[in-house]
Protein backbone atom coordinates (compact mmCIF):
# COMPACT_ATOMS: atom_id res chain seq x y z
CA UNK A 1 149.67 100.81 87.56
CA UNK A 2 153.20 100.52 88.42
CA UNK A 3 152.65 96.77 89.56
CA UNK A 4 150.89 96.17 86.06
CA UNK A 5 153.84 97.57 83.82
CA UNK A 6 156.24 95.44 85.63
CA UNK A 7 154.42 92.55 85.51
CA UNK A 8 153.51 92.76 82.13
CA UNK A 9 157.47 93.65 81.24
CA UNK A 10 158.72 90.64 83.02
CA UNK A 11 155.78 88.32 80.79
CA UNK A 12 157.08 89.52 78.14
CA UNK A 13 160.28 88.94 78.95
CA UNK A 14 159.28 85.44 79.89
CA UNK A 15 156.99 84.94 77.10
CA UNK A 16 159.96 85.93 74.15
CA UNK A 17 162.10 83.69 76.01
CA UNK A 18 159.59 80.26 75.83
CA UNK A 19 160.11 79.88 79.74
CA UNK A 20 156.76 78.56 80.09
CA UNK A 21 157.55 76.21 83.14
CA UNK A 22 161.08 76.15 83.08
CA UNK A 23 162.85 78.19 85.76
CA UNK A 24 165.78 79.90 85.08
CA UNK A 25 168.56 80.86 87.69
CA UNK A 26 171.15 83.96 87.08
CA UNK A 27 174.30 83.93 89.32
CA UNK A 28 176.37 86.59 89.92
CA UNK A 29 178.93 87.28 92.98
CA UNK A 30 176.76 88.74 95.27
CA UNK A 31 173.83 87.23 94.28
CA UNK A 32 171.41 84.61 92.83
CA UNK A 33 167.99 84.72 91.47
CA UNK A 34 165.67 82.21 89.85
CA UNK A 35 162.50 82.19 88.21
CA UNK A 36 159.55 80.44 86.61
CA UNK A 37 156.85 82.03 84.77
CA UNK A 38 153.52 79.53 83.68
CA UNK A 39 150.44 80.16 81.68
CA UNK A 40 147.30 78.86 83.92
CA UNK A 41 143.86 78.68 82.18
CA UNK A 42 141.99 79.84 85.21
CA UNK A 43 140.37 83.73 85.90
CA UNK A 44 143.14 85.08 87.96
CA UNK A 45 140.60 85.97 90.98
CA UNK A 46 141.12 82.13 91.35
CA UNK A 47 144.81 82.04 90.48
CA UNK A 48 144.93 84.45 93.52
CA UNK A 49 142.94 82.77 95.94
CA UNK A 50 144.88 79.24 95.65
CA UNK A 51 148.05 81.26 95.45
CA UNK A 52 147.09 83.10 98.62
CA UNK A 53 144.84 80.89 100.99
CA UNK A 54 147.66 80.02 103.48
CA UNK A 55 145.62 76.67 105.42
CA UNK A 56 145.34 74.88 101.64
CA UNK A 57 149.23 75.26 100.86
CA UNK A 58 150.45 71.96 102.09
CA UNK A 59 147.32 70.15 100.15
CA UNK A 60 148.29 71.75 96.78
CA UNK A 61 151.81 72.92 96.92
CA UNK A 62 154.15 69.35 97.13
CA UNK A 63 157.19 72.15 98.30
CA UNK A 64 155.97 73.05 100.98
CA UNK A 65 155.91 70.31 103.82
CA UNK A 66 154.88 72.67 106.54
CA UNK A 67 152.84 76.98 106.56
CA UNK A 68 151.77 78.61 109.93
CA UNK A 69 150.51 82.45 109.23
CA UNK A 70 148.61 84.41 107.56
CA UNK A 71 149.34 85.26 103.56
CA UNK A 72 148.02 88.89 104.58
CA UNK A 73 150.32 92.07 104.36
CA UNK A 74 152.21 92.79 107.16
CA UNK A 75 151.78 89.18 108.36
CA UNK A 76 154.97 86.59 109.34
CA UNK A 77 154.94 83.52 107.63
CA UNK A 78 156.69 80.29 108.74
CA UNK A 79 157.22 77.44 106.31
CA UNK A 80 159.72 74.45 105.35
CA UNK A 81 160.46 73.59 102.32
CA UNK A 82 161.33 70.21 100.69
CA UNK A 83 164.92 71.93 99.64
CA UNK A 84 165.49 72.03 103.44
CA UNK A 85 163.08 70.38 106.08
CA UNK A 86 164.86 70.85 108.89
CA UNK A 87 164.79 74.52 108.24
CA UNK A 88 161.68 76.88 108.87
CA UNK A 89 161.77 80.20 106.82
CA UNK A 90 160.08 82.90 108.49
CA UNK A 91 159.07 85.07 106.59
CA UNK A 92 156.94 88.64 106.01
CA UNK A 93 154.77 89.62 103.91
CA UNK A 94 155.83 92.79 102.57
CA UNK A 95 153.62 93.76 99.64
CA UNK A 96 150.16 92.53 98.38
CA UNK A 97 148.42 93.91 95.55
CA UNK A 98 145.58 91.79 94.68
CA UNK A 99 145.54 89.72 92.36
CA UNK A 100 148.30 91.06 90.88
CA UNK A 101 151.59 91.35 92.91
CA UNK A 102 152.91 90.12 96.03
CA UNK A 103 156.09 90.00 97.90
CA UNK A 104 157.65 87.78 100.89
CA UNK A 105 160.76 88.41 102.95
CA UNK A 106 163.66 87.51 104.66
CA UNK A 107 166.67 88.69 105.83
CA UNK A 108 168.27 87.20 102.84
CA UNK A 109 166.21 87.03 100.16
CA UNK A 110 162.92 88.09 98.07
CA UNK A 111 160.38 86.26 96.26
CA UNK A 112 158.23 88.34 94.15
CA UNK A 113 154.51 86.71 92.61
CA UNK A 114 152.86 88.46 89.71
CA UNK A 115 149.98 87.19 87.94
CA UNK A 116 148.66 89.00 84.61
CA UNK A 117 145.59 88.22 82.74
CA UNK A 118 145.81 87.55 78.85
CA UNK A 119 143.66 87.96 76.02
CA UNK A 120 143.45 84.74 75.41
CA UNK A 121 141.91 84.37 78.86
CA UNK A 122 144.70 82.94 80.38
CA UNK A 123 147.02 83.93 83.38
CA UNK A 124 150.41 84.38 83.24
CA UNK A 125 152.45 83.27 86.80
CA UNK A 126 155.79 84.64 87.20
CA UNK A 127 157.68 83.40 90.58
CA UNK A 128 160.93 85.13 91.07
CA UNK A 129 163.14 85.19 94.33
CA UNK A 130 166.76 86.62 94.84
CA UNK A 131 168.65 85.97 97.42
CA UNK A 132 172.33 87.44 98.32
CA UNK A 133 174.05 90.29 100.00
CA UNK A 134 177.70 91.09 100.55
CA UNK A 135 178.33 87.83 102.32
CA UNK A 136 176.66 85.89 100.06
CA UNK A 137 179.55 84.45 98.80
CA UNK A 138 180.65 82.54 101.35
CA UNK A 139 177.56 80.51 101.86
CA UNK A 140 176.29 80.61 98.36
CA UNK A 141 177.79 76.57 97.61
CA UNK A 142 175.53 75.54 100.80
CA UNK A 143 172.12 76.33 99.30
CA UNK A 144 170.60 74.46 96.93
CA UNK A 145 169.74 75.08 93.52
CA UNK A 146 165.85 76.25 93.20
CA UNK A 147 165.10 75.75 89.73
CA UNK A 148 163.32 72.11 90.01
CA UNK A 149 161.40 73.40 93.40
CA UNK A 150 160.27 76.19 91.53
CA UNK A 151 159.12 74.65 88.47
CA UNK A 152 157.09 71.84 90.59
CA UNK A 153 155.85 75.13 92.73
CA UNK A 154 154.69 76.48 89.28
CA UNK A 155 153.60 73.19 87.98
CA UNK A 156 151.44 72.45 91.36
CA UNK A 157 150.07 76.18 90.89
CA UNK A 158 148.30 75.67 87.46
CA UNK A 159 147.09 72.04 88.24
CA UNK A 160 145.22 72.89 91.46
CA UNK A 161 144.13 76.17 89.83
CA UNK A 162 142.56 74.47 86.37
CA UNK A 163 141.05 72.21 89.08
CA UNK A 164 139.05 74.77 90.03
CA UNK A 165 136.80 75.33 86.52
């Protein structure tokens, strides 16, 4: 239930604000956090399952050029992103909630996944990671800005998922 408020909060948010595709990024000393929310006409059951089927990322997702792991909680992730691909993020899943909520983690940063289903028979996707700490600002000029990454990440999302029907 808690998963659901929040996720319908941050839609809403989203939603008022017209971000349908466009990611947004927030910077503040100690910190930095983007995000891109997307309405997908699929059932969210499928939403989830693209979102979440680690061997089918690479095919889909044109941001990620390389995924070993599992997309299970608990599980370590290792992947390389277009932003950087001579660097492999290793990751952990920290929270899954299907096919609502999810979580991934590094020592640096979060990147939260809700999906809520609309009336309209719809499903909203809302991608969010922040990143930061207290030394943040020293090597905050080195990485690069997310918002394009995410909005293809979004973009690649809804057109594999709408593939699906």
């Amino acid at each position: 239930m808690k998963y659901l408020l929040i996720s319908a909060f941050v839609c809403l948010t989203f939603w008022a604000q017209g971000q349908n595709g466009k990611a947004t990024t927030t910077k503040k000393t100690f910190s930095r956090e983007t995000t891109v929310s997307i309405d997908i006409k699929a059932d969210i059951e499928v939403v989830w399952a693209v979102l979440t089927t680690a061997s089918q990322y690479t095919r889909w997702n044109s941001t990620v050029t390389s995924f070993e792991g599992k997309i299970e909680k608990g599980e370590k992730i290792q992947l390389k992103s277009i932003l950087d691909d001579k660097r492999t993020f290793k990751l952990k899943v920290k929270e899954m909630d299907a096919p609502a909520h999810m979580v991934w983690a590094d020592g640096q940063g979060k990147r939260v996944y809700t999906l809520v289903s609309n009336a309209s028979g719809t499903v909203t996707f809302t991608m969010t990671e922040k990143i930061g700490g207290l030394m943040f600002p020293m090597y905050a000029k080195q990485i690069p800005p997310f918002d394009d990454v995410f909005e293809k990440f979004a973009s690649d999302l809804k057109e594999e998922s709408e593939g699906q029907l």
